[in-house]
Each structure stands twice: as C-alpha cells, then as structure tokens.
PDB file of N, CA and C in Angstrom:
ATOM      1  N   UNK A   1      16.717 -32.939 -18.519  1.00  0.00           N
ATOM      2  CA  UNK A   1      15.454 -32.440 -19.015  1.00  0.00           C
ATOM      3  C   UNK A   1      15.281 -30.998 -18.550  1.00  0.00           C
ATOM      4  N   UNK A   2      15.138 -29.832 -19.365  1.00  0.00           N
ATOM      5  CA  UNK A   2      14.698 -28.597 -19.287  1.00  0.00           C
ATOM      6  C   UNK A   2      13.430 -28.385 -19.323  1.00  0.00           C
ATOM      7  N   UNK A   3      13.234 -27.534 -17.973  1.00  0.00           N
ATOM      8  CA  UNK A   3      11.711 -26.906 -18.275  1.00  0.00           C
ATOM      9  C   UNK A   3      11.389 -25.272 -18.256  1.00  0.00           C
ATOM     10  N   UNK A   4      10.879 -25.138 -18.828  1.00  0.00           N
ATOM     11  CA  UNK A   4      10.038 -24.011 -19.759  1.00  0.00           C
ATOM     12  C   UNK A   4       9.954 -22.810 -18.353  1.00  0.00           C
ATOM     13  N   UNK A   5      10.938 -22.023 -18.268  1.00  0.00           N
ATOM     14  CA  UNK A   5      10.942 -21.007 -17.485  1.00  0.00           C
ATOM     15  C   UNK A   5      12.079 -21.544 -15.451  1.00  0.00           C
ATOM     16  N   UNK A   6      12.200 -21.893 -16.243  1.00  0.00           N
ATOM     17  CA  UNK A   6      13.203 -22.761 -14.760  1.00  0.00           C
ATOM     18  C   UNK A   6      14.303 -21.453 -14.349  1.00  0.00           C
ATOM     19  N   UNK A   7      15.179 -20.776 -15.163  1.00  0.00           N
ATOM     20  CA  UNK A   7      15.391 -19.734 -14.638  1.00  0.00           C
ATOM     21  C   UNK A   7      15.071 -18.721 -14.059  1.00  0.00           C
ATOM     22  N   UNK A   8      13.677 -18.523 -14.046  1.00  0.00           N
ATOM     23  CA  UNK A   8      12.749 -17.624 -13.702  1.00  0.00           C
ATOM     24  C   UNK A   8      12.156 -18.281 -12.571  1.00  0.00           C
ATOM     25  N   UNK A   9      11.880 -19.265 -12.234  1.00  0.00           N
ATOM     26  CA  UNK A   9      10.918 -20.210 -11.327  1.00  0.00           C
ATOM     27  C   UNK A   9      11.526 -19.446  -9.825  1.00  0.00           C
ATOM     28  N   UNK A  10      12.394 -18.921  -9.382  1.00  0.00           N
ATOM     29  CA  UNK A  10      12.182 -18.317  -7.496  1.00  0.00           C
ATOM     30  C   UNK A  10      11.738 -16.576  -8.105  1.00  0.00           C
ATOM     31  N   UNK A  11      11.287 -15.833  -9.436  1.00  0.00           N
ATOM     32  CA  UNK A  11      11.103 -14.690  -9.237  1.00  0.00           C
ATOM     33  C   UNK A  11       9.411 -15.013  -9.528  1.00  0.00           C
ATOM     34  N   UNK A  12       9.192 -15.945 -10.615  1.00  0.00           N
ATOM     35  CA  UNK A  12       7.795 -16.469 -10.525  1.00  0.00           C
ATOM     36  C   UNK A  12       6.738 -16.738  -9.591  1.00  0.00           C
ATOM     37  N   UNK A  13       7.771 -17.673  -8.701  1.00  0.00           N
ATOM     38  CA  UNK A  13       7.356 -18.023  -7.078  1.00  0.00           C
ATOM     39  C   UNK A  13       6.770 -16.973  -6.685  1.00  0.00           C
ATOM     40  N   UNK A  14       7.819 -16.110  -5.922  1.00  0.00           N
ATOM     41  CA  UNK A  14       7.461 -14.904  -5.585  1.00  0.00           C
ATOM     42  C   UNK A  14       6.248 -14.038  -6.363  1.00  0.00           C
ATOM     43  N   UNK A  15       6.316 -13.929  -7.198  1.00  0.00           N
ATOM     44  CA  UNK A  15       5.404 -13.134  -8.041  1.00  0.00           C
ATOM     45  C   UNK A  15       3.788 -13.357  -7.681  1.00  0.00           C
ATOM     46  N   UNK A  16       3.567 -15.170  -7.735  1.00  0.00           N
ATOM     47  CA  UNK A  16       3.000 -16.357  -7.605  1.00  0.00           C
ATOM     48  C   UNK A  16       2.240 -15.703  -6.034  1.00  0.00           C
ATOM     49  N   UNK A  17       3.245 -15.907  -5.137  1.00  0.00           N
ATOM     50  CA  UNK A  17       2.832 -15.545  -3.436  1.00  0.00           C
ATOM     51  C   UNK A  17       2.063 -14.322  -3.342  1.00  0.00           C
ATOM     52  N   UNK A  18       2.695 -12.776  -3.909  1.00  0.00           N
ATOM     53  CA  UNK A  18       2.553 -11.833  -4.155  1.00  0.00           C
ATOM     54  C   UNK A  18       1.139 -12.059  -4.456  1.00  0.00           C
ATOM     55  N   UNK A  19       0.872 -11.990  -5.780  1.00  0.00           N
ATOM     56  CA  UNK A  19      -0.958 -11.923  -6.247  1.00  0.00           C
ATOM     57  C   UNK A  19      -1.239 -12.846  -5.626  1.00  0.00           C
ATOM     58  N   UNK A  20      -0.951 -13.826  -4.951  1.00  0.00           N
ATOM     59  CA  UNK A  20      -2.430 -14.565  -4.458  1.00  0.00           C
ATOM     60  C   UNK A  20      -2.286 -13.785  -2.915  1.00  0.00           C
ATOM     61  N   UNK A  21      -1.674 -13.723  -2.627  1.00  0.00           N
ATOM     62  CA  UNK A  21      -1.931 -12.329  -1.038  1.00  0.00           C
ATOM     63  C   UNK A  21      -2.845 -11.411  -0.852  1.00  0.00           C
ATOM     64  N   UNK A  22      -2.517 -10.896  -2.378  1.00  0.00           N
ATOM     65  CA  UNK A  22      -2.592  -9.481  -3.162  1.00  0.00           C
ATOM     66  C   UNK A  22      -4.631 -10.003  -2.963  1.00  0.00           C
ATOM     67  N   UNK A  23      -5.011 -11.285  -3.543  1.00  0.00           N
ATOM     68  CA  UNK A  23      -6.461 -11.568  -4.043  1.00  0.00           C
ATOM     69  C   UNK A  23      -6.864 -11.665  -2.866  1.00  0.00           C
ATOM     70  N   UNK A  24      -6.364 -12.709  -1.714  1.00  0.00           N
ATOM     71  CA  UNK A  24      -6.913 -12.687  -0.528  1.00  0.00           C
ATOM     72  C   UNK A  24      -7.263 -11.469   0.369  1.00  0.00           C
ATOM     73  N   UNK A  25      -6.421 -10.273   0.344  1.00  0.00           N
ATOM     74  CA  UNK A  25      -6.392  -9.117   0.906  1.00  0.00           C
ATOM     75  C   UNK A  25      -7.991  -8.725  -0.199  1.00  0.00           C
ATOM     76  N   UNK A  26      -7.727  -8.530  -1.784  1.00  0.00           N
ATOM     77  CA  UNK A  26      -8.951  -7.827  -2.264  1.00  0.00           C
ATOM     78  C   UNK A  26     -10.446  -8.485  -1.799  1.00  0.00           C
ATOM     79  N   UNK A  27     -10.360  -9.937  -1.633  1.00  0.00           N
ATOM     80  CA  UNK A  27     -11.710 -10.458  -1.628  1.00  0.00           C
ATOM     81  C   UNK A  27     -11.745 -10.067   0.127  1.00  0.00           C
ATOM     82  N   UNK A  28     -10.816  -9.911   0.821  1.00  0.00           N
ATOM     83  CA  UNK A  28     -11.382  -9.936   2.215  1.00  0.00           C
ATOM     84  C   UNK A  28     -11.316  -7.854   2.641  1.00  0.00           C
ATOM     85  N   UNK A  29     -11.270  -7.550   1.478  1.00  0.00           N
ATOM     86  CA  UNK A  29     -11.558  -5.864   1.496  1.00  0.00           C
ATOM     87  C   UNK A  29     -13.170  -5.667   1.070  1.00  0.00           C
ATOM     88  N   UNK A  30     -13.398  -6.338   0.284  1.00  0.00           N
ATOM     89  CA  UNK A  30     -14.995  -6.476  -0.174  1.00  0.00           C
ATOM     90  C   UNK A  30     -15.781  -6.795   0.583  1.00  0.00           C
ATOM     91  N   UNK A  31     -15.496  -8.289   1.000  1.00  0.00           N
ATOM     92  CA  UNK A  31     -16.339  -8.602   2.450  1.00  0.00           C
ATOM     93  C   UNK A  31     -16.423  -7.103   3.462  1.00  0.00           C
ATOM     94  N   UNK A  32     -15.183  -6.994   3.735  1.00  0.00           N
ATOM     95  CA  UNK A  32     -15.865  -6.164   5.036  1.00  0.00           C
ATOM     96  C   UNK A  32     -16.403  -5.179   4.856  1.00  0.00           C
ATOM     97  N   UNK A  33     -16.225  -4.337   3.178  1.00  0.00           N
ATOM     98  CA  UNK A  33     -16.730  -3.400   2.956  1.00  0.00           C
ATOM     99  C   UNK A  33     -18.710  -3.845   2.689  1.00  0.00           C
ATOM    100  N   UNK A  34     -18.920  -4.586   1.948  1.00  0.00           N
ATOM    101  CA  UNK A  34     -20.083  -5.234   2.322  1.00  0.00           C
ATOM    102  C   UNK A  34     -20.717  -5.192   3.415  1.00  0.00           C
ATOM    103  N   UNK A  35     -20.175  -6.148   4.731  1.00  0.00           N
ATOM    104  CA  UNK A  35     -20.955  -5.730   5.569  1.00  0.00           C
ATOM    105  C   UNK A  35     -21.245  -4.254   6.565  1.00  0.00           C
ATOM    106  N   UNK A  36     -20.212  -3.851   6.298  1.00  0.00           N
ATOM    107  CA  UNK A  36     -20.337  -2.516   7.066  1.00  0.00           C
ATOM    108  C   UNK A  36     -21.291  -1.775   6.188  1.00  0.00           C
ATOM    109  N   UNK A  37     -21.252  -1.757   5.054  1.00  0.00           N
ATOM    110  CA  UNK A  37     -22.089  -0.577   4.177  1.00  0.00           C
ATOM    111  C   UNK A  37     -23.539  -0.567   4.469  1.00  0.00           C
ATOM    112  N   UNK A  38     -24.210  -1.641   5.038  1.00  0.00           N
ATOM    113  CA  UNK A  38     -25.667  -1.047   5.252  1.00  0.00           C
ATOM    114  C   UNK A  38     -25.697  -0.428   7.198  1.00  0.00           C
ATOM    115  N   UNK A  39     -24.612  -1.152   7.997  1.00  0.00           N
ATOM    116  CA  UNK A  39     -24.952  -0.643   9.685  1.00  0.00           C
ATOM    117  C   UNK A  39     -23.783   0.264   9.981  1.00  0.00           C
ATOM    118  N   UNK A  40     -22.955   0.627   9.011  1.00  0.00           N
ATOM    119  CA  UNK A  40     -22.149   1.837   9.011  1.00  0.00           C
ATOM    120  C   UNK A  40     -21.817   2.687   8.432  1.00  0.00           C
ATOM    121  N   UNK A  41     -22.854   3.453   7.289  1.00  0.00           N
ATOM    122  CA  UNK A  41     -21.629   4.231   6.320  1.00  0.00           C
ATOM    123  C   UNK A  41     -20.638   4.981   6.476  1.00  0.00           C
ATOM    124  N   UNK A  42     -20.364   5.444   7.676  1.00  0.00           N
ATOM    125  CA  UNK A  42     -19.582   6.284   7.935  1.00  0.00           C
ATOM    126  C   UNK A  42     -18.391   5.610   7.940  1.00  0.00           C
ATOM    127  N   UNK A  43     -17.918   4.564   8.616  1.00  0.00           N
ATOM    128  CA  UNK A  43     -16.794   3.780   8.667  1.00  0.00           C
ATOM    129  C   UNK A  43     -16.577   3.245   7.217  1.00  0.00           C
ATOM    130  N   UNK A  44     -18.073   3.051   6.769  1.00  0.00           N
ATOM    131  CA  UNK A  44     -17.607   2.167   5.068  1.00  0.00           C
ATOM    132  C   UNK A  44     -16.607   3.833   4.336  1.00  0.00           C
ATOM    133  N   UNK A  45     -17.013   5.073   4.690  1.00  0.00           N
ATOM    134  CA  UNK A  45     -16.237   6.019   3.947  1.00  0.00           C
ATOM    135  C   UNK A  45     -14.803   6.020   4.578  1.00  0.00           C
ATOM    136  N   UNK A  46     -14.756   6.069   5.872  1.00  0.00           N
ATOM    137  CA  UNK A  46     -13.295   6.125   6.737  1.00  0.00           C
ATOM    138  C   UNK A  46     -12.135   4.962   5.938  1.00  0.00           C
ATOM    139  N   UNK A  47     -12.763   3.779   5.606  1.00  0.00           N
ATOM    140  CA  UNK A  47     -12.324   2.293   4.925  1.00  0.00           C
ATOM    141  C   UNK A  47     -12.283   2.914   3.508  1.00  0.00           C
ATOM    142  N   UNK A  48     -12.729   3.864   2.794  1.00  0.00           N
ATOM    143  CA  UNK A  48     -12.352   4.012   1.341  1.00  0.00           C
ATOM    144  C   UNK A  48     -11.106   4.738   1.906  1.00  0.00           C
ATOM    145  N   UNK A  49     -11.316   5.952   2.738  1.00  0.00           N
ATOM    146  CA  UNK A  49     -10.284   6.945   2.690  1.00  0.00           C
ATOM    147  C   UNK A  49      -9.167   6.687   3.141  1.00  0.00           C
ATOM    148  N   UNK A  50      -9.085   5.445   3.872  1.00  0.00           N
ATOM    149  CA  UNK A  50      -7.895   4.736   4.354  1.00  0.00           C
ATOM    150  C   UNK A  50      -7.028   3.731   3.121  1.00  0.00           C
ATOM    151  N   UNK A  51      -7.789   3.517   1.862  1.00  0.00           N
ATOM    152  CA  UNK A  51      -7.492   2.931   0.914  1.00  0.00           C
ATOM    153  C   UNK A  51      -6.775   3.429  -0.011  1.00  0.00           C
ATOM    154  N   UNK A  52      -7.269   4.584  -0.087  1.00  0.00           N
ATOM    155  CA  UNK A  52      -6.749   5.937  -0.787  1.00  0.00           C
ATOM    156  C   UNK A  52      -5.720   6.401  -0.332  1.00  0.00           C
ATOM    157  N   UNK A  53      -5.631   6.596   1.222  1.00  0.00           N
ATOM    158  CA  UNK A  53      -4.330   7.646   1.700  1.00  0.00           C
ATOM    159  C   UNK A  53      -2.815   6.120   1.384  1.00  0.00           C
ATOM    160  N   UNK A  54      -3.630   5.655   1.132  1.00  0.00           N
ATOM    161  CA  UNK A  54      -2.279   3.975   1.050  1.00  0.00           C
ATOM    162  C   UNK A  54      -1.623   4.099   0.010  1.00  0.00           C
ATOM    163  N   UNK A  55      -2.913   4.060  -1.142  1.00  0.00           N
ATOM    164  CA  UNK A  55      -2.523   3.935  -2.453  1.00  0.00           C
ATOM    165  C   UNK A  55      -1.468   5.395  -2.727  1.00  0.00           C
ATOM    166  N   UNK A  56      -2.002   6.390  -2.176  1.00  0.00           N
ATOM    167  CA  UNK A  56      -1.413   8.089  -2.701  1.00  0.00           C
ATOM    168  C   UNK A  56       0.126   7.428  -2.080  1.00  0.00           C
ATOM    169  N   UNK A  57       0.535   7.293  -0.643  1.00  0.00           N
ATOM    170  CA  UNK A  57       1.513   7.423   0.158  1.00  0.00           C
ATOM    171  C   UNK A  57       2.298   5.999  -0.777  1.00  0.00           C
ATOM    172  N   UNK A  58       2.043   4.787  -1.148  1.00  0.00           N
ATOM    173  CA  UNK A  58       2.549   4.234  -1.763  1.00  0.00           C
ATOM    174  C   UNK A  58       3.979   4.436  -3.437  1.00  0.00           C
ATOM    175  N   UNK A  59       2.626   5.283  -4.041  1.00  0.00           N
ATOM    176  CA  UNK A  59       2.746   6.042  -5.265  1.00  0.00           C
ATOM    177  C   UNK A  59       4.093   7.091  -4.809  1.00  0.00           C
ATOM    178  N   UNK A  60       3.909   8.102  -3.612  1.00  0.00           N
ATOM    179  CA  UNK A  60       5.032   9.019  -2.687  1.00  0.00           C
ATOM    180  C   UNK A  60       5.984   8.446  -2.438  1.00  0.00           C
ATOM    181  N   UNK A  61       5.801   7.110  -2.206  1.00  0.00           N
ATOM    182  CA  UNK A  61       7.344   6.309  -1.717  1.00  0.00           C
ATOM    183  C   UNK A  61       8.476   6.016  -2.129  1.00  0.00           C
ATOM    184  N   UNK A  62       7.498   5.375  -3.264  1.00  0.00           N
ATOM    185  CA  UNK A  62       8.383   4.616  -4.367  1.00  0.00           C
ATOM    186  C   UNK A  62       8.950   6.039  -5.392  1.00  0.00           C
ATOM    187  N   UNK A  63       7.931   6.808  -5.290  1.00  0.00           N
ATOM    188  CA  UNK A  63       8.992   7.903  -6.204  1.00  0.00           C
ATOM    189  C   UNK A  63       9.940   8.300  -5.380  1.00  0.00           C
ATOM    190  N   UNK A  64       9.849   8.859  -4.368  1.00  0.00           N
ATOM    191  CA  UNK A  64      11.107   8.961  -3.597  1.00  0.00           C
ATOM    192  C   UNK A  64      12.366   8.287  -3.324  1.00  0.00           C
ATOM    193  N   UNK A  65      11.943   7.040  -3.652  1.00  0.00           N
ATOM    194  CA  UNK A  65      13.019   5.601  -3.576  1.00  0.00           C
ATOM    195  C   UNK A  65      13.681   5.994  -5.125  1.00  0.00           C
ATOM    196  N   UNK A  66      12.666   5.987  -5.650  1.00  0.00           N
ATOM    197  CA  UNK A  66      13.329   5.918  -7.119  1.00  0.00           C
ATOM    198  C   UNK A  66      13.970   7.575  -7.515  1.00  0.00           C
ATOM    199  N   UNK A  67      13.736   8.292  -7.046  1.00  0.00           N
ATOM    200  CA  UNK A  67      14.549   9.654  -6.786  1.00  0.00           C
ATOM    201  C   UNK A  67      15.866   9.431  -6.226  1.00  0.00           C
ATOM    202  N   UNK A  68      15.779   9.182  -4.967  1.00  0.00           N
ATOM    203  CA  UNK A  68      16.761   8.977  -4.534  1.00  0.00           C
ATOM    204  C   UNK A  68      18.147   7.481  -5.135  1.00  0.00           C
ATOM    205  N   UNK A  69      17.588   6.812  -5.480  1.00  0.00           N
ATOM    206  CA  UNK A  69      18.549   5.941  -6.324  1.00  0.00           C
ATOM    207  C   UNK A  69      19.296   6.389  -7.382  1.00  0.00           C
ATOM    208  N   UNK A  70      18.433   7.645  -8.507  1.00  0.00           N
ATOM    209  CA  UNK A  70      18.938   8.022  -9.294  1.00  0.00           C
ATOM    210  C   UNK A  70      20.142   9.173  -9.498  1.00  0.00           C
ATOM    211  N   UNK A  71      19.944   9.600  -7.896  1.00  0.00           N
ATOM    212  CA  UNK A  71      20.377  11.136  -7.853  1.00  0.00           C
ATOM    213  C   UNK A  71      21.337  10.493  -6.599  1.00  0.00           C
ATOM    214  N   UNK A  72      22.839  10.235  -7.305  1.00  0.00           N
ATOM    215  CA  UNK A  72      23.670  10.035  -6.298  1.00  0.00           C
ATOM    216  C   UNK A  72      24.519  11.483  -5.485  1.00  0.00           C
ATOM    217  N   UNK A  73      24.298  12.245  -6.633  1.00  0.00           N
ATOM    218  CA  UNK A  73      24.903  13.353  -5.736  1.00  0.00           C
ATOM    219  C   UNK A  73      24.149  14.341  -5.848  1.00  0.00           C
ATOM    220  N   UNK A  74      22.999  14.458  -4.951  1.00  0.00           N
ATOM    221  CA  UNK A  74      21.800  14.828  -5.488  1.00  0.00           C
ATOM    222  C   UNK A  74      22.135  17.122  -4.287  1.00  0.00           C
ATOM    223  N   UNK A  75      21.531  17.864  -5.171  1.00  0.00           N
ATOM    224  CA  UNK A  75      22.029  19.351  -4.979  1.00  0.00           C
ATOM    225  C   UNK A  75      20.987  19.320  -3.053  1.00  0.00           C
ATOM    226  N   UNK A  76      21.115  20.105  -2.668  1.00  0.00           N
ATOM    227  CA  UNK A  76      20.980  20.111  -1.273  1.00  0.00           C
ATOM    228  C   UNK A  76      18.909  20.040  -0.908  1.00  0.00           C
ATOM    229  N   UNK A  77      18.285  20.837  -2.679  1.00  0.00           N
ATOM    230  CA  UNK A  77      17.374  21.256  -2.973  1.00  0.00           C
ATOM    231  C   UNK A  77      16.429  19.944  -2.711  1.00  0.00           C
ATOM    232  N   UNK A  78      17.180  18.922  -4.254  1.00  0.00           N
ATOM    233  CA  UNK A  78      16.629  17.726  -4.399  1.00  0.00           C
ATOM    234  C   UNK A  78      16.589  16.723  -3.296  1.00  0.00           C
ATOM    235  N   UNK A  79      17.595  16.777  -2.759  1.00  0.00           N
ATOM    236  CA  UNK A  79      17.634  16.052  -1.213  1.00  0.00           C
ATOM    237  C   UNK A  79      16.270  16.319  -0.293  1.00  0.00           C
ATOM    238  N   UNK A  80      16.273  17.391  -0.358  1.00  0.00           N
ATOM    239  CA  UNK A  80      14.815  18.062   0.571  1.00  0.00           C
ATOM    240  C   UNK A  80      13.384  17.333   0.100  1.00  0.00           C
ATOM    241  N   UNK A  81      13.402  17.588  -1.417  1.00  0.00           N
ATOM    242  CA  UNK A  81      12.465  17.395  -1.910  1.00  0.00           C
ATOM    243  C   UNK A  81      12.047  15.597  -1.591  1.00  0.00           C
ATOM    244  N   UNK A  82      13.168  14.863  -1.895  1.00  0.00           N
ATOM    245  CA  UNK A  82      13.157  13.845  -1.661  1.00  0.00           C
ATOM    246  C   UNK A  82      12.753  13.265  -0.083  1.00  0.00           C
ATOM    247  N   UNK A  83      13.301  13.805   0.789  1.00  0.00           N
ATOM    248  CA  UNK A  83      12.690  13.515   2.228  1.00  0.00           C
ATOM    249  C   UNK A  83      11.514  14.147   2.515  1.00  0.00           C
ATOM    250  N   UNK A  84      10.966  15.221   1.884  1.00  0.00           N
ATOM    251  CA  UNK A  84       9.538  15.813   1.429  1.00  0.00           C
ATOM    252  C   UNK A  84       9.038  14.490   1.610  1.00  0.00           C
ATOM    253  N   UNK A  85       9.368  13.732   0.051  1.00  0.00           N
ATOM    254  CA  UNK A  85       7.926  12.985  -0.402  1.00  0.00           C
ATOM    255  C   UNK A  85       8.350  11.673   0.203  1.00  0.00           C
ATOM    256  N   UNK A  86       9.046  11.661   1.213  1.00  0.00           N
ATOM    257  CA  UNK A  86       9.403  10.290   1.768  1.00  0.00           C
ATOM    258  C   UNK A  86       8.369  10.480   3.472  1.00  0.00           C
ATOM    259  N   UNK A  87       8.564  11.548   3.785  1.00  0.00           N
ATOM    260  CA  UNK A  87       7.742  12.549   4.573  1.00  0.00           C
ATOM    261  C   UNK A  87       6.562  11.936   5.147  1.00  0.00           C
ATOM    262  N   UNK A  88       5.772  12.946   3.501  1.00  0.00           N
ATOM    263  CA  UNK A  88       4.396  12.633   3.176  1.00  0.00           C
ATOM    264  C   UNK A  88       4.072  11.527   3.013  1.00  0.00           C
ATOM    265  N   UNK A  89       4.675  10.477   2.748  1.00  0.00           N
ATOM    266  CA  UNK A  89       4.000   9.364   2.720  1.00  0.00           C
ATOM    267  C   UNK A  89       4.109   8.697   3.676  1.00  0.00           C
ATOM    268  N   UNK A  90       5.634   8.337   4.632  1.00  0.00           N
ATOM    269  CA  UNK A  90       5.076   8.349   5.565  1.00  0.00           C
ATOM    270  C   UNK A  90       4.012   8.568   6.819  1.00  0.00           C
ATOM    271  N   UNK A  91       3.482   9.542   7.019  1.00  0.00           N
ATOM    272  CA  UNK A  91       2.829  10.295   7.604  1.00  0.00           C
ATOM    273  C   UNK A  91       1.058   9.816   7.001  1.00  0.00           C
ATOM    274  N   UNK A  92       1.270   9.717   5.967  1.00  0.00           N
ATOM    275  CA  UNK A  92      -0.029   8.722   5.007  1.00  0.00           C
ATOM    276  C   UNK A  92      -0.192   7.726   5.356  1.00  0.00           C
ATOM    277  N   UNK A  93       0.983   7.123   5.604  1.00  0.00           N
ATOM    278  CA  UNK A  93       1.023   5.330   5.850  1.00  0.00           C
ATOM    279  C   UNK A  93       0.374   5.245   7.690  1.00  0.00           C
ATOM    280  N   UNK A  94       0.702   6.402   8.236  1.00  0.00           N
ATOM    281  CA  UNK A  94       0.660   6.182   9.691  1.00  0.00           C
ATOM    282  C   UNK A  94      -0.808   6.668  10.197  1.00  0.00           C
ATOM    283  N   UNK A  95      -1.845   7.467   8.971  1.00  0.00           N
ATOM    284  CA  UNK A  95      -3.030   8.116   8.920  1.00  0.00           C
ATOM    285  C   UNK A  95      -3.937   6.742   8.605  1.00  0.00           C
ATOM    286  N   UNK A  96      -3.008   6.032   8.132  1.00  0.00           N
ATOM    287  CA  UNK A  96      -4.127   5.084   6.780  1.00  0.00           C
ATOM    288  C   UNK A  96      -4.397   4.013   8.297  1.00  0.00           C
ATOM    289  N   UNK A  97      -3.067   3.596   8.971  1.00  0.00           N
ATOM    290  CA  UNK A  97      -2.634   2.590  10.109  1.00  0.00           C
ATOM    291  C   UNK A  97      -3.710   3.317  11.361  1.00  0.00           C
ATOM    292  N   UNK A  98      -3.981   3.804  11.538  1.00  0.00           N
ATOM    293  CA  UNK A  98      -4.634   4.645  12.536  1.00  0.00           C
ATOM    294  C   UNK A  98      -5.814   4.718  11.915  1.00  0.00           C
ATOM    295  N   UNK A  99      -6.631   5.226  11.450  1.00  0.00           N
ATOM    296  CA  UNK A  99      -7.826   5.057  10.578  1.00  0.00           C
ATOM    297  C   UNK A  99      -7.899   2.972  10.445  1.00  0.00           C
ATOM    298  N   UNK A 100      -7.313   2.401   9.914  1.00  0.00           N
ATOM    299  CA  UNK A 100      -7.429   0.760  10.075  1.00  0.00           C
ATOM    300  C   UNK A 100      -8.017   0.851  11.556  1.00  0.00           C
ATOM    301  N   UNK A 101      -6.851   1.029  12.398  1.00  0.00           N
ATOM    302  CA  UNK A 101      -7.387   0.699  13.935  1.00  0.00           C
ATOM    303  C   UNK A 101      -8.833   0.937  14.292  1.00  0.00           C
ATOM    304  N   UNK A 102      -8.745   2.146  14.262  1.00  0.00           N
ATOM    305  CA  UNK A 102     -10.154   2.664  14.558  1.00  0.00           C
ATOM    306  C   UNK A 102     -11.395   1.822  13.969  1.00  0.00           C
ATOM    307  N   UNK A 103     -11.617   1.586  12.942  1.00  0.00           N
ATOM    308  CA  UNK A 103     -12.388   0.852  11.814  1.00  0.00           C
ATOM    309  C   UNK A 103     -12.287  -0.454  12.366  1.00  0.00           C
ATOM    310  N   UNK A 104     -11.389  -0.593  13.039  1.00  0.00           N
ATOM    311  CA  UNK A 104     -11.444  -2.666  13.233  1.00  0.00           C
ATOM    312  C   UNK A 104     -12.232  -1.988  14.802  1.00  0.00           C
ATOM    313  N   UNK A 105     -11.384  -1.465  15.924  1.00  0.00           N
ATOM    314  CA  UNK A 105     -11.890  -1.246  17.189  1.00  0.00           C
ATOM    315  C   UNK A 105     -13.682  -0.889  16.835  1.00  0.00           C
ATOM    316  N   UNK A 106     -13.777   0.123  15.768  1.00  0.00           N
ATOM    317  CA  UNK A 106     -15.254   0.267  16.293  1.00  0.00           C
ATOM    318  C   UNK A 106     -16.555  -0.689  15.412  1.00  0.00           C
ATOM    319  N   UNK A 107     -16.042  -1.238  14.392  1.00  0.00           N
ATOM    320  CA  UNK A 107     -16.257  -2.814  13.632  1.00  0.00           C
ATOM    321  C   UNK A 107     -16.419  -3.964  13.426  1.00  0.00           C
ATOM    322  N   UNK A 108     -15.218  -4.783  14.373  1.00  0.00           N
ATOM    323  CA  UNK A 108     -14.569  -5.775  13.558  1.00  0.00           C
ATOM    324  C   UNK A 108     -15.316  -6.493  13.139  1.00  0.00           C
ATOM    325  N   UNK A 109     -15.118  -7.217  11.844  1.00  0.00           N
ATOM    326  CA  UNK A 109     -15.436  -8.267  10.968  1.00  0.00           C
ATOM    327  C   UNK A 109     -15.495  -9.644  11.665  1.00  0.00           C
TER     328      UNK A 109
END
C-alpha cells in the first residue's frame, strides 16, 4: 500500500518541526512584547531592534553562503566581499544576542 507523499515524509517532517518552532517562537514574541509595552517602552523598542538586526544579518548570511557556493574560483575582490557580508552579519547576530541578554536581564517574562 502507497501513501500520498511517502517520499517526501523525513523533508515534510522536518518542514513540519520547523513551522511549528517557527509559531511557538512567534506567539511567545507577542506575549512578551505585550507585556513589556505598557511598563517598558524602551526595551519593547530594544526587542523590535533586536528583531530587525536578525532578520537584516540573516538575509547577509545566506547571501554570502549562496555567494560563496557559486563562485568556486572566486577573483581575490569577490572573496572580500563575501567575508564582508559574512562579517556583517555576523557581528548583527552577536548585537541582536547581546541586546536579547540585556532585555531578558532587565525584563524577564
């Protein structure tokens, strides 16, 4: 007996794990943004801008990944450019991680 996507069923899975993570993380981003927004705005802005520097440094990454995959013998220029935006986003990811801290230390939920 065959069923209806069975070859696909461990990338589904995954997919499956992925968004429901993905929902638990959004509904428990709301909550806390909720309660902080009336006894903190300042942290409720620190918590957008930490959302933002994720999303930008994310967007930086993956182009860089995907730069670098494409460009096997890539000129000395593109190389640069590429650890540029591997860089910057790093450095985003470690602003966004630091900004979290702070926000939970002077916060927590």
């Amino acid at each position: 007996m065959n069923v209806i996507f069975e070859g696909a069923a461990r990338a589904l899975l995954l997919a499956h794990g992925v968004l429901g993570f993905t929902a638990v993380f959004a509904g428990t981003h709301h909550a806390a943004h909720a309660d902080l927004e009336r006894s903190a705005p300042f942290v409720v802005q620190l918590f957008d801008f930490k959302e933002h520097l994720s999303a930008l440094a994310l967007a930086l990454v993956l182009v860089a990944a995907l730069a670098g995959r494409s460009s096997t013998e890539a000129s000395p220029q593109a190389r640069w450019s590429i650890a540029a935006l591997s860089c910057i986003g790093a450095a985003f990811l470690w602003s966004a991680a630091l900004i979290g801290l702070y926000v939970t230390a002077r916060h927590p939920v």
